[in-house]
C-alpha atoms as a PDB file:
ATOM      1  CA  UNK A   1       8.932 -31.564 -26.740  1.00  0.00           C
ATOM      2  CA  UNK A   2       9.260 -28.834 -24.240  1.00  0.00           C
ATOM      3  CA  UNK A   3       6.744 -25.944 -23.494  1.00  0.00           C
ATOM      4  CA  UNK A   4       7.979 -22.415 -23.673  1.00  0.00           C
ATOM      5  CA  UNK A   5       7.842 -20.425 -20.667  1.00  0.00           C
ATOM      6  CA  UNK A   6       5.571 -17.619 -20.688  1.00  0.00           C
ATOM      7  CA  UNK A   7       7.255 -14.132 -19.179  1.00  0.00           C
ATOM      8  CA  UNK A   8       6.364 -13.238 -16.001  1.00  0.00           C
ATOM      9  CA  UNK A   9       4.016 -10.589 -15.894  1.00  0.00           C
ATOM     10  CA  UNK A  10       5.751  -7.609 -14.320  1.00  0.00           C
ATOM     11  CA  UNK A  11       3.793  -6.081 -11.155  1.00  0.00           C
ATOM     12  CA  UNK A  12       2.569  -2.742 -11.765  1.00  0.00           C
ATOM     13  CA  UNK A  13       3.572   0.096  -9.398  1.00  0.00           C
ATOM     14  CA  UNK A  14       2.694   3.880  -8.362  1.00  0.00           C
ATOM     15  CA  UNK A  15       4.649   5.789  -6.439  1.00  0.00           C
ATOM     16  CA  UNK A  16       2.312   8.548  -4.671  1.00  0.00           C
ATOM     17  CA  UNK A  17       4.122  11.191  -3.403  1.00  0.00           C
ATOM     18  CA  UNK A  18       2.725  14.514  -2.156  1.00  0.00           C
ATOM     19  CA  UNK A  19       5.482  16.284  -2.859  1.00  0.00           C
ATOM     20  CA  UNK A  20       4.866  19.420  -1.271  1.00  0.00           C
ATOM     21  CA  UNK A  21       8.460  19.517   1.192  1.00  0.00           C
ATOM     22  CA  UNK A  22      10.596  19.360  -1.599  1.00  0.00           C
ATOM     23  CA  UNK A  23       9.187  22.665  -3.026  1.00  0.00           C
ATOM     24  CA  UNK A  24       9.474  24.610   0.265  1.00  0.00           C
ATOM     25  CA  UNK A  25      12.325  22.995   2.502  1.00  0.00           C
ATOM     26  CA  UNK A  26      15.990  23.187   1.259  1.00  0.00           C
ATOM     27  CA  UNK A  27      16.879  20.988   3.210  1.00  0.00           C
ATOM     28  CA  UNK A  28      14.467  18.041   1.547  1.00  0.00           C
ATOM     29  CA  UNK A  29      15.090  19.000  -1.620  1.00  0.00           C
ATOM     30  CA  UNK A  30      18.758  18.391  -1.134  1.00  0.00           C
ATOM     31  CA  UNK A  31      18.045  15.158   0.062  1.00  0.00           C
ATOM     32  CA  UNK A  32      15.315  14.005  -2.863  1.00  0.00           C
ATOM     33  CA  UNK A  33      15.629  16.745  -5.550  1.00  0.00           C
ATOM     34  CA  UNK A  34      14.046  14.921  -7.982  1.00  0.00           C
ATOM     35  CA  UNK A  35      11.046  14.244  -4.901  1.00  0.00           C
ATOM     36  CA  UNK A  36      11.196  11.370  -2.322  1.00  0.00           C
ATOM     37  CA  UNK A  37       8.560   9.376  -4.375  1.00  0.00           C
ATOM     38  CA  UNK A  38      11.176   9.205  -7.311  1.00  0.00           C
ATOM     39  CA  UNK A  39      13.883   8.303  -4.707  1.00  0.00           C
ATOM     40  CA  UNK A  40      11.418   5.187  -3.611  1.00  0.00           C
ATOM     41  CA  UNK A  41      10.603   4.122  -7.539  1.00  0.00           C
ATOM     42  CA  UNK A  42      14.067   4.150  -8.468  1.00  0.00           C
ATOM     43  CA  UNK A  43      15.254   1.503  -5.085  1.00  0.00           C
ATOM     44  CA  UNK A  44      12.432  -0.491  -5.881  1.00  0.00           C
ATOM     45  CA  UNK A  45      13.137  -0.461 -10.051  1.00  0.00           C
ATOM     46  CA  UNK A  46      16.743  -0.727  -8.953  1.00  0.00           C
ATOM     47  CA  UNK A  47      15.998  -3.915  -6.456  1.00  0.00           C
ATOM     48  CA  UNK A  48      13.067  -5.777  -8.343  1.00  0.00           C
ATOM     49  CA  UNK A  49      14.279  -4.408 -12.217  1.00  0.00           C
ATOM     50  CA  UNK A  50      12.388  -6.209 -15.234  1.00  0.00           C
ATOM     51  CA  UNK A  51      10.095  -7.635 -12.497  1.00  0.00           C
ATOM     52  CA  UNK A  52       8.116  -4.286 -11.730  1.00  0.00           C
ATOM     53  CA  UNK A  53       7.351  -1.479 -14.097  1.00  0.00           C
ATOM     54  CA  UNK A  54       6.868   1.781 -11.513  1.00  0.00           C
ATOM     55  CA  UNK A  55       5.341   5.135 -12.030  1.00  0.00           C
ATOM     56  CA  UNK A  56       4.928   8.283  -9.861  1.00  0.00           C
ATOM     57  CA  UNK A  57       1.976  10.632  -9.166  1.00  0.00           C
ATOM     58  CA  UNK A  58       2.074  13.719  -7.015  1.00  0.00           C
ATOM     59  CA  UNK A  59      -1.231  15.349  -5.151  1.00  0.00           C
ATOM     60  CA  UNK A  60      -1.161  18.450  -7.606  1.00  0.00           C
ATOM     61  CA  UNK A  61      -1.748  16.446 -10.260  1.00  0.00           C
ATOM     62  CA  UNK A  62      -5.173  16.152 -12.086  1.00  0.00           C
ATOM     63  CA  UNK A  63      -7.556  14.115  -9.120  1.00  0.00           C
ATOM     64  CA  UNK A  64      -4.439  13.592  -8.126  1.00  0.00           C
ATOM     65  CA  UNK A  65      -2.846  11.539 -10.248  1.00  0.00           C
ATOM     66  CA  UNK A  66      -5.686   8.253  -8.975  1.00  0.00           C
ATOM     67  CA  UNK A  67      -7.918   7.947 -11.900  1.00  0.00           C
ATOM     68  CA  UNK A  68      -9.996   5.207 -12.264  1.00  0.00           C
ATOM     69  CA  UNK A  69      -8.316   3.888 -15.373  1.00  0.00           C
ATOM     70  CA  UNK A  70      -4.814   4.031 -13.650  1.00  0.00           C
ATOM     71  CA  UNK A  71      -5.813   2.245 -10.078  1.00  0.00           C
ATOM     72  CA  UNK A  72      -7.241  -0.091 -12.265  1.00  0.00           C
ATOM     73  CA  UNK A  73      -3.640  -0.985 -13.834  1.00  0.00           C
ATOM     74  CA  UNK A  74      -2.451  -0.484 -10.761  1.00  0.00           C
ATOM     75  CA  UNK A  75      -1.350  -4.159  -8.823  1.00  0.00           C
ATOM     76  CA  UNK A  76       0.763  -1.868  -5.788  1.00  0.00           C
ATOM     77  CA  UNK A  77      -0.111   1.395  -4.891  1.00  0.00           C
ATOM     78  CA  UNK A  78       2.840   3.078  -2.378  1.00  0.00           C
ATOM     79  CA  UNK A  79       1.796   6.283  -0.586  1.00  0.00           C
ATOM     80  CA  UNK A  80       3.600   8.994   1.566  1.00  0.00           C
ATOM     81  CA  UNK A  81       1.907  12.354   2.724  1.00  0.00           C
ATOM     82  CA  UNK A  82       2.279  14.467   5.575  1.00  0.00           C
ATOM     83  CA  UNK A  83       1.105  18.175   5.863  1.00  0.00           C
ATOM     84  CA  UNK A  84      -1.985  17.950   3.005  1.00  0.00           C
ATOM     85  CA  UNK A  85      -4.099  14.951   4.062  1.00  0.00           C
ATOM     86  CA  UNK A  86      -6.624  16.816   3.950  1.00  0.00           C
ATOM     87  CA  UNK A  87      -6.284  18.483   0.729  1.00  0.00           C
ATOM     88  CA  UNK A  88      -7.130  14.763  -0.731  1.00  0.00           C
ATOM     89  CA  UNK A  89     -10.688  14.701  -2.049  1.00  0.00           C
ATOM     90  CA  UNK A  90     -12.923  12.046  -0.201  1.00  0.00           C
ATOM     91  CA  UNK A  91     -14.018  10.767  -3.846  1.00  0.00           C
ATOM     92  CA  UNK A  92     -10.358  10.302  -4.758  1.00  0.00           C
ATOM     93  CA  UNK A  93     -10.249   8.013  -1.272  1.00  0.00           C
ATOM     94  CA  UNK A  94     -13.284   6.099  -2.324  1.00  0.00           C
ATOM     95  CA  UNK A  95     -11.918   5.170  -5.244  1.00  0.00           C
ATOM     96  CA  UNK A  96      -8.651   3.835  -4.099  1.00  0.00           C
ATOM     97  CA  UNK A  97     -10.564   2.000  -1.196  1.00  0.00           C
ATOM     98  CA  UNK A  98     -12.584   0.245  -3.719  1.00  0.00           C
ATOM     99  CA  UNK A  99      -9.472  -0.934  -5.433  1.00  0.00           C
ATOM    100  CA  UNK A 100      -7.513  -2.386  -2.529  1.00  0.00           C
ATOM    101  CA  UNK A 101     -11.015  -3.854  -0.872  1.00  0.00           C
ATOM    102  CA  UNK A 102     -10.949  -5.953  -4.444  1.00  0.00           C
ATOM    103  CA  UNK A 103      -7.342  -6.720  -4.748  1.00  0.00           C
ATOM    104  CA  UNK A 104      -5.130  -4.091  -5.419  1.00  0.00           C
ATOM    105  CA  UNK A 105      -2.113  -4.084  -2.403  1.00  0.00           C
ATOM    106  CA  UNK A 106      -1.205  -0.466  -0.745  1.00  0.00           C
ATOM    107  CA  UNK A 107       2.298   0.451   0.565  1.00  0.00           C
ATOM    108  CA  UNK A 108       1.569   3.434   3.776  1.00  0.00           C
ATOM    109  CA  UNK A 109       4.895   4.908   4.579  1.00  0.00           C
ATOM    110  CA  UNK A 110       5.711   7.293   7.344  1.00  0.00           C
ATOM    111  CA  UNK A 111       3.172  10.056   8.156  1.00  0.00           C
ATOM    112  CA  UNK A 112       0.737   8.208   5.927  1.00  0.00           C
ATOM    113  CA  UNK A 113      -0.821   6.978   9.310  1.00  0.00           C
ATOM    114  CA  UNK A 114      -2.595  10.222   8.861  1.00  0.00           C
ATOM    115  CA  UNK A 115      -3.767  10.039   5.593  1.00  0.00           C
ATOM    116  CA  UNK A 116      -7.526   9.734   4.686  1.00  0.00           C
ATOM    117  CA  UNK A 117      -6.384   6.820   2.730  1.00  0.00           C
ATOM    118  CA  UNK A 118      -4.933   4.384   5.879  1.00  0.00           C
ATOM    119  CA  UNK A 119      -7.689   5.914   8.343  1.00  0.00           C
ATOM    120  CA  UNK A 120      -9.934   4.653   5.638  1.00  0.00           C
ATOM    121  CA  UNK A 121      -8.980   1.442   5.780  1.00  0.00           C
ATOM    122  CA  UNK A 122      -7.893   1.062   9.703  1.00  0.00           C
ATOM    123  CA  UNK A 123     -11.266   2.633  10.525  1.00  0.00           C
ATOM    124  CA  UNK A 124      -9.412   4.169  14.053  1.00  0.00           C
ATOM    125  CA  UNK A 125      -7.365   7.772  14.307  1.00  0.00           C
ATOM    126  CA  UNK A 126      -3.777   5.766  13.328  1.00  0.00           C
ATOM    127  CA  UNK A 127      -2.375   8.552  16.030  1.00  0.00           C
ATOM    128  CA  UNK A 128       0.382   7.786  18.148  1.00  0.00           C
ATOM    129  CA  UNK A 129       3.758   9.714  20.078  1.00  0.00           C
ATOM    130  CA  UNK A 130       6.333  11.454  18.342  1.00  0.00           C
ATOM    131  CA  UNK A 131       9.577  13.343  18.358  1.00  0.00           C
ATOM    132  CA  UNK A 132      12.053  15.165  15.784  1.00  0.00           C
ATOM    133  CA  UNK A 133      15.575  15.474  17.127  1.00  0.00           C
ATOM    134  CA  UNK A 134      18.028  13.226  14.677  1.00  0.00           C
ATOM    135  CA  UNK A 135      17.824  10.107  17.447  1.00  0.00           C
ATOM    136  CA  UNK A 136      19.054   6.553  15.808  1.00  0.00           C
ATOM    137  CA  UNK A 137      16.112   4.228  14.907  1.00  0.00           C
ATOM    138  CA  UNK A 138      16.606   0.410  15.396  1.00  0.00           C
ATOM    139  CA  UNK A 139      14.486  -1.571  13.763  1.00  0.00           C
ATOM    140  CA  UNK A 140      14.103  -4.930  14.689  1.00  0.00           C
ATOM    141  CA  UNK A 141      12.488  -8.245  12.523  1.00  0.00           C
ATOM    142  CA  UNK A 142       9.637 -10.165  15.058  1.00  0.00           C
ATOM    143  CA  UNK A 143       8.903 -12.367  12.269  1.00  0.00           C
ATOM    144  CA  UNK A 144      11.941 -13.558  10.446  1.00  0.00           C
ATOM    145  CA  UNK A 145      10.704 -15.749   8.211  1.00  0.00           C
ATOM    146  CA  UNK A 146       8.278 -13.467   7.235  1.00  0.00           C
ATOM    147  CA  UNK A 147       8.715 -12.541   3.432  1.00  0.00           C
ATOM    148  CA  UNK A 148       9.081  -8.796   3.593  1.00  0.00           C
ATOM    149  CA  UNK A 149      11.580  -9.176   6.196  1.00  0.00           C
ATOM    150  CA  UNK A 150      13.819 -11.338   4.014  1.00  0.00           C
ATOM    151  CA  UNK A 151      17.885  -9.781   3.114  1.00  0.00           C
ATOM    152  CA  UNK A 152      16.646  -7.167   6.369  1.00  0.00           C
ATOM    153  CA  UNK A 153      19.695  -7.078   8.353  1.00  0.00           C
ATOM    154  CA  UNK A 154      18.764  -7.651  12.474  1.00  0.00           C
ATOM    155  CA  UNK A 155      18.439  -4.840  13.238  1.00  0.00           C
ATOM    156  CA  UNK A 156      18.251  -2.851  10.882  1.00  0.00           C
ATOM    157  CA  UNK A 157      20.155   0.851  11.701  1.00  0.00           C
ATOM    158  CA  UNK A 158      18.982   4.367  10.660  1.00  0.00           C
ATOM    159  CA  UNK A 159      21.180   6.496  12.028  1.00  0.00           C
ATOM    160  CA  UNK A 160      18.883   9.775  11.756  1.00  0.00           C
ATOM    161  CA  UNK A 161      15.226   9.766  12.059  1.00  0.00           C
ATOM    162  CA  UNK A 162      11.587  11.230  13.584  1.00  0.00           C
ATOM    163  CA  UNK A 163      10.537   9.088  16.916  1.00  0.00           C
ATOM    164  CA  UNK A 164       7.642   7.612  16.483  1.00  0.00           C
ATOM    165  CA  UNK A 165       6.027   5.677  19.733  1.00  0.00           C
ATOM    166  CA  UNK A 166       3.183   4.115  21.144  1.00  0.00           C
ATOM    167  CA  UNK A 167       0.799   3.912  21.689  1.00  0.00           C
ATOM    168  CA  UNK A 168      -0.049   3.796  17.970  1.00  0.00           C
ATOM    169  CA  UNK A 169      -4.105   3.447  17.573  1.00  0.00           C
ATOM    170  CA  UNK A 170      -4.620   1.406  14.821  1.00  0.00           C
ATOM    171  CA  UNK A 171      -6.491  -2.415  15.169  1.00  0.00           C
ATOM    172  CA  UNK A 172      -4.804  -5.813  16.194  1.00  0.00           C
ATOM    173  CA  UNK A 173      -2.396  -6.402  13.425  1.00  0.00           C
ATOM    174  CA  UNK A 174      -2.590  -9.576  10.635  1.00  0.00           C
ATOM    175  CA  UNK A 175       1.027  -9.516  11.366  1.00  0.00           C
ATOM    176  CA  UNK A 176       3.730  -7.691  12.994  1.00  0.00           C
ATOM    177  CA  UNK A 177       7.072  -7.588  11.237  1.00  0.00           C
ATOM    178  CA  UNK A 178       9.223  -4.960  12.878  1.00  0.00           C
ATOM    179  CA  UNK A 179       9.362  -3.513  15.724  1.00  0.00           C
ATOM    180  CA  UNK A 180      11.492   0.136  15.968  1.00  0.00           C
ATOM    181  CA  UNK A 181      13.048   0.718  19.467  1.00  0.00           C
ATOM    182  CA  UNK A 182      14.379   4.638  20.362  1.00  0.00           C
ATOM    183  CA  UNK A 183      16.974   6.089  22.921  1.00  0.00           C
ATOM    184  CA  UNK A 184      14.439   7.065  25.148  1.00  0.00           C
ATOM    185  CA  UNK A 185      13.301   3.771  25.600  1.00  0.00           C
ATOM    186  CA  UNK A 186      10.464   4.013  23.254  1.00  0.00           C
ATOM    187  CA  UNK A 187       9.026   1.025  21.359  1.00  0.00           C
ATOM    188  CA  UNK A 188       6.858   1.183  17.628  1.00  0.00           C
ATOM    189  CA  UNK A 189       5.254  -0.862  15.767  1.00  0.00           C
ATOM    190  CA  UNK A 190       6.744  -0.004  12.506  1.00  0.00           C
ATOM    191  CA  UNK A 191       6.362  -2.815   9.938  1.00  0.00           C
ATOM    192  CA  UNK A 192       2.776  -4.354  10.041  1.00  0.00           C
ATOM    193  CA  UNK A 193      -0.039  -5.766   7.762  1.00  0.00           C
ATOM    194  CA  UNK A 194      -3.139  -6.359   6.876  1.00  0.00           C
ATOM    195  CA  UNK A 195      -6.130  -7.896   4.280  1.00  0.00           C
ATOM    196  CA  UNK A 196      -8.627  -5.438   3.467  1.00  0.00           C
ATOM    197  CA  UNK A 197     -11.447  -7.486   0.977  1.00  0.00           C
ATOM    198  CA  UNK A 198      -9.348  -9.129  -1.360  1.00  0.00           C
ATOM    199  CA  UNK A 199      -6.390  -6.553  -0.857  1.00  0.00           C
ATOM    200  CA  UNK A 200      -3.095  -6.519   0.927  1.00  0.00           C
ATOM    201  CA  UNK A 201      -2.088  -3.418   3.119  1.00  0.00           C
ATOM    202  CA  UNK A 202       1.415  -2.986   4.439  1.00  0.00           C
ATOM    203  CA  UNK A 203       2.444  -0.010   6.778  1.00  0.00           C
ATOM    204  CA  UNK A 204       6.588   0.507   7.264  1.00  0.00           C
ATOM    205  CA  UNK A 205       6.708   3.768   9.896  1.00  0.00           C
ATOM    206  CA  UNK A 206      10.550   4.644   8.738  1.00  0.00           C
ATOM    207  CA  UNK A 207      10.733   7.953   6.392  1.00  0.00           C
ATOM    208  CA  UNK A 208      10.778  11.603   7.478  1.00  0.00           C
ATOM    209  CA  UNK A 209      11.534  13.910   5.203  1.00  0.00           C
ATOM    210  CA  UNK A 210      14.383  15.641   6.286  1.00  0.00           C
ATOM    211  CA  UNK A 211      16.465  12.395   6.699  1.00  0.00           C
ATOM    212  CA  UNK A 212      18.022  10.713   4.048  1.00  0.00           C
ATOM    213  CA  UNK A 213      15.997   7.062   5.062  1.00  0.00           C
ATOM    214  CA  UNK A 214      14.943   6.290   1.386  1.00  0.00           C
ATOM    215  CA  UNK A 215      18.460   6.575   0.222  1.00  0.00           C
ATOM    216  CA  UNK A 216      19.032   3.512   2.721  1.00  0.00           C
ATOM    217  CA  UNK A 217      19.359   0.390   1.176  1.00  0.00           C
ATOM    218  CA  UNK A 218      18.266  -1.911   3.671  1.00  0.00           C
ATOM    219  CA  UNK A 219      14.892   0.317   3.808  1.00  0.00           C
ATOM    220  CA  UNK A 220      14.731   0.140   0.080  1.00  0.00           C
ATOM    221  CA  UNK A 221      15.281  -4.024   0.487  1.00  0.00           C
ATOM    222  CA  UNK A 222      11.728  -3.909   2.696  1.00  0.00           C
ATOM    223  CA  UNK A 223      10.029  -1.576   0.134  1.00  0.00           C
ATOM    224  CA  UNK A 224      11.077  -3.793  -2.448  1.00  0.00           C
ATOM    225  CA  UNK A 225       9.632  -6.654  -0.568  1.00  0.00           C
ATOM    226  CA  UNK A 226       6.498  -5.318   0.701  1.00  0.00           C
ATOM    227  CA  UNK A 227       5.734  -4.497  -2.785  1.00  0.00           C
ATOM    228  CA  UNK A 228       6.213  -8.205  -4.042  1.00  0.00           C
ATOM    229  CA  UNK A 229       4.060  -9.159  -0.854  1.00  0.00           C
ATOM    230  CA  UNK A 230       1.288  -7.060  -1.366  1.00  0.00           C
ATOM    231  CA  UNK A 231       1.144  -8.175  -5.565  1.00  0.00           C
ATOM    232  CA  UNK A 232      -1.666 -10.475  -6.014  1.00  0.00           C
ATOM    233  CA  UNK A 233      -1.677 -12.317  -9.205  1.00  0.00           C
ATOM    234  CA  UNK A 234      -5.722 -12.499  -9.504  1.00  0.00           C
ATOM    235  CA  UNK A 235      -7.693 -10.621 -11.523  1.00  0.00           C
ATOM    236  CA  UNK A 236      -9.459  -7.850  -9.626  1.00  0.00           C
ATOM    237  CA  UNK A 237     -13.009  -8.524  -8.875  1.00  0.00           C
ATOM    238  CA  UNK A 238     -15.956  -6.552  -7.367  1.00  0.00           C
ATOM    239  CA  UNK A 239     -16.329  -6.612  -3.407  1.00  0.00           C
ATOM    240  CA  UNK A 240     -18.879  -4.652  -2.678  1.00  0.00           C
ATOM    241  CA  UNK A 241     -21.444  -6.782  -4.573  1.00  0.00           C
ATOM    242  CA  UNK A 242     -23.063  -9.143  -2.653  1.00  0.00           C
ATOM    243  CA  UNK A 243     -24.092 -12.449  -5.235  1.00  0.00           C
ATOM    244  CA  UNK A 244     -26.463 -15.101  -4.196  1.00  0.00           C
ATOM    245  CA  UNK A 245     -26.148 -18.879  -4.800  1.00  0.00           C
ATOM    246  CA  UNK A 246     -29.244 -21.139  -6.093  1.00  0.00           C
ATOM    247  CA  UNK A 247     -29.488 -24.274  -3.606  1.00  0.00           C
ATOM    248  CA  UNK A 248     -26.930 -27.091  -4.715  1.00  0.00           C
ATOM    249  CA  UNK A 249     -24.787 -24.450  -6.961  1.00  0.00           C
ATOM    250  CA  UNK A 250     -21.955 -23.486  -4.305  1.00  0.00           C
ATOM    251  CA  UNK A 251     -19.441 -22.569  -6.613  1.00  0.00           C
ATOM    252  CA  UNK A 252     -21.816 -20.604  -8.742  1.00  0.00           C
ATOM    253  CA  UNK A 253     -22.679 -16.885  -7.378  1.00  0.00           C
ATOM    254  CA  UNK A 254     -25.495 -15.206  -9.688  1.00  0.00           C
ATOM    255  CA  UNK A 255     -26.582 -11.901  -9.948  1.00  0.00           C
ATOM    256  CA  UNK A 256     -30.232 -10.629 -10.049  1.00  0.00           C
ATOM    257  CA  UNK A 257     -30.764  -8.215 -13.070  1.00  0.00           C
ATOM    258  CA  UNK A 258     -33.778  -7.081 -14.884  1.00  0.00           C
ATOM    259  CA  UNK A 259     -33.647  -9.522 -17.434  1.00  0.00           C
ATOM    260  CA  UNK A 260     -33.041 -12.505 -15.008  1.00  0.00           C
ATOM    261  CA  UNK A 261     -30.176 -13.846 -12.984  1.00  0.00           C
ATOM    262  CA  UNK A 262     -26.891 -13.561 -14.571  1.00  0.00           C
ATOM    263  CA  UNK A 263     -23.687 -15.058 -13.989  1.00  0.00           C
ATOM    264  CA  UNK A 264     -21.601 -13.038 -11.591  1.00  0.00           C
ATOM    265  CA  UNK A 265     -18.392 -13.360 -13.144  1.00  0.00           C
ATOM    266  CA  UNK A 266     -19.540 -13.302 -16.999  1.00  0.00           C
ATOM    267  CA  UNK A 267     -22.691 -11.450 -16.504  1.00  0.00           C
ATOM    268  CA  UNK A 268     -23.842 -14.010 -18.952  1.00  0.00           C
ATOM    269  CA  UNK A 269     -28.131 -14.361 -18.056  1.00  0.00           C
ATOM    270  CA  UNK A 270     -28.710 -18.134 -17.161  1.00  0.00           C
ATOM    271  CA  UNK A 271     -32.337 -17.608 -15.930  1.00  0.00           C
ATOM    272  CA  UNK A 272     -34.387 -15.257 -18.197  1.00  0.00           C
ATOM    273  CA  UNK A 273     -37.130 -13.630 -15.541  1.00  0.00           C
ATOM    274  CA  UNK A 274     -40.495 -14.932 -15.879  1.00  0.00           C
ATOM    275  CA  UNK A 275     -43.349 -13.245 -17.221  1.00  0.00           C
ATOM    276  CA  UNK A 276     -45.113 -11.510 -14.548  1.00  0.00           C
ATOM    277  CA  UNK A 277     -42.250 -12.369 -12.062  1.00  0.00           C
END
C-alpha cells in the first residue's frame, strides 16, 4: 500500500512596486508598461509556475497595499522604491517588520537600500556611491554553491545599468553572493543576505528603472531563487514576546496571563493563578 503524496504548498508572493516612474517617465513606461513590479511577478510565475502563486501591490494603494491580513498570507514579500520612501507610513513599516522578524522572507531590489523598510531592518543609512550613464554591470557569483546563485551564469552581463559602489553602509553580511564590478573600476556588493528573527532578507542591487534589467532572464533566474530561499515552511510565530520556562520544562515556553500561565503556543492555561497570588 502506498501513501499519496500531498501537493506542495505553493509559496505565497507580493510584488511591491511603487510605481510612480511608469506614470511620469516615457521612457519607463516603454520598458514596463504594465509597471516593473508586474514585469518581476510574471519572471518569477514564469520561472517557479504552479510552485508560487504571486500578487502585486503599488504605494497608492489603500495603506499601501500591506494590510495585516495580506502580510499575514504573505511567505515572500519583494520590494522596489525609489523617489517616495518617504511617502511610506512608519505604521505600514512596523507592520511588515513584525512579519519578517517572525518568519516572513523580504526580497530589497535596487534603490530599496533607501527604503524605510531595509533601513528598518539594517538599522545603518544603506547609502553608498552611484552613477547613471548606461555603463555594463558584471556581476559576479562569490558563493557558487550558494542556492540563489544556482543556473546564474559567471558572470552574469547587464549590458545597461545605474553604478552603484562602495562603500555601501549596511552591517557585516550573513552571506555575500555577488559581487558587481563597473568600468571605472568600481566594486558592489550586490547580492547579500541576512536573518532578521525568524525571517530571511535578501538584497540583489541590479534594477534601475530606465533599463530594461527585469526583462533579463538571468536576473529573473536570481529573483526566482531568492524567493525560494527566503520561503520558510514554518508557521509564523510571535517574536517580540518574550516566554519564560518553569525549571526542568526546556522545551515548554509559558506565558504569564491573568488567569495563570498559559501555554505559549496554544495559549491553553496549565497553571490557574492562585488566590491571592
Amino acid at each position: 500500500m502506498t501513501t499519496p503524496t500531498l501537493p506542495k504548498k505553493a509559496i505565497r508572493v507580493v510584488v511591491w512596486g511603487e510605481n510612480r516612474h511608469e506614470q511620469i517617465n516615457e521612457v519607463v513606461r516603454g520598458i514596463y508598461p504594465d509597471g516593473m513590479h508586474s514585469t518581476i511577478a510574471a519572471g518569477i510565475t514564469g520561472l517557479l509556475g504552479e510552485e508560487v502563486t504571486v500578487t502585486t501591490r503599488v504605494l497608492d494603494d489603500a495603506e499601501h497595499g500591506m494590510t495585516e491580513e495580506l502580510l499575514a498570507e504573505t511567505d515572500v514579500l519583494l520590494w522596489w522604491g525609489h523617489t517616495a520612501h518617504e511617502e511610506v507610513a512608519d505604521e505600514v513599516v512596523d507592520r511588515i517588520q513584525k512579519h519578517v522578524l517572525e518568519g516572513m522572507g523580504i526580497i530589497v531590489l535596487h534603490s530599496g537600500h533607501h527604503s524605510k523598510i531595509f533601513r528598518r531592518l539594517m538599522g545603518t543609512t544603506c547609502s553608498l556611491r552611484w552613477r547613471n550613464d548606461a555603463d555594463s554591470e558584471l556581476v559576479w557569483t562569490v558563493s557558487p554553491r550558494h542556492p540563489i546563485a544556482e543556473g546564474v551564469p559567471q558572470p552574469l552581463v547587464i549590458p545597461g545599468q545605474e553604478m552603484y559602489g562602495e562603500f555601501f553602509d549596511i552591517p557585516e553580511p550573513d552571506e555575500l553572493v555577488f559581487i558587481s564590478s563597473f568600468s571605472g573600476g568600481e566594486v558592489f556588493r550586490s547580492g547579500i543576505t541576512y536573518r532578521r528573527g525568524y525571517g530571511k532578507v535578501f538584497y540583489f542591487s541590479p534594477g534601475d528603472e530606465i533599463y530594461p534589467v527585469y526583462h533579463h532572464p538571468d536576473v529573473q533566474r536570481v529573483i526566482a531563487n531568492g524567493v525560494k530561499w527566503a520561503y520558510s515552511s514554518r508557521e509564523r510565530e510571535s517574536y517580540l514576546v518574550t516566554p519564560m520556562y518553569l525549571t526542568g520544562e526546556f522545551d515548554r515556553p509559558v506565558l504569564g496571563s491573568p488567569d495563570g500561565l498559559v501555554d505559549y503556543y496554544t495559549r491553553e492555561l496549565i497553571a490557574p493563578r492562585e488566590n491571592g497570588a
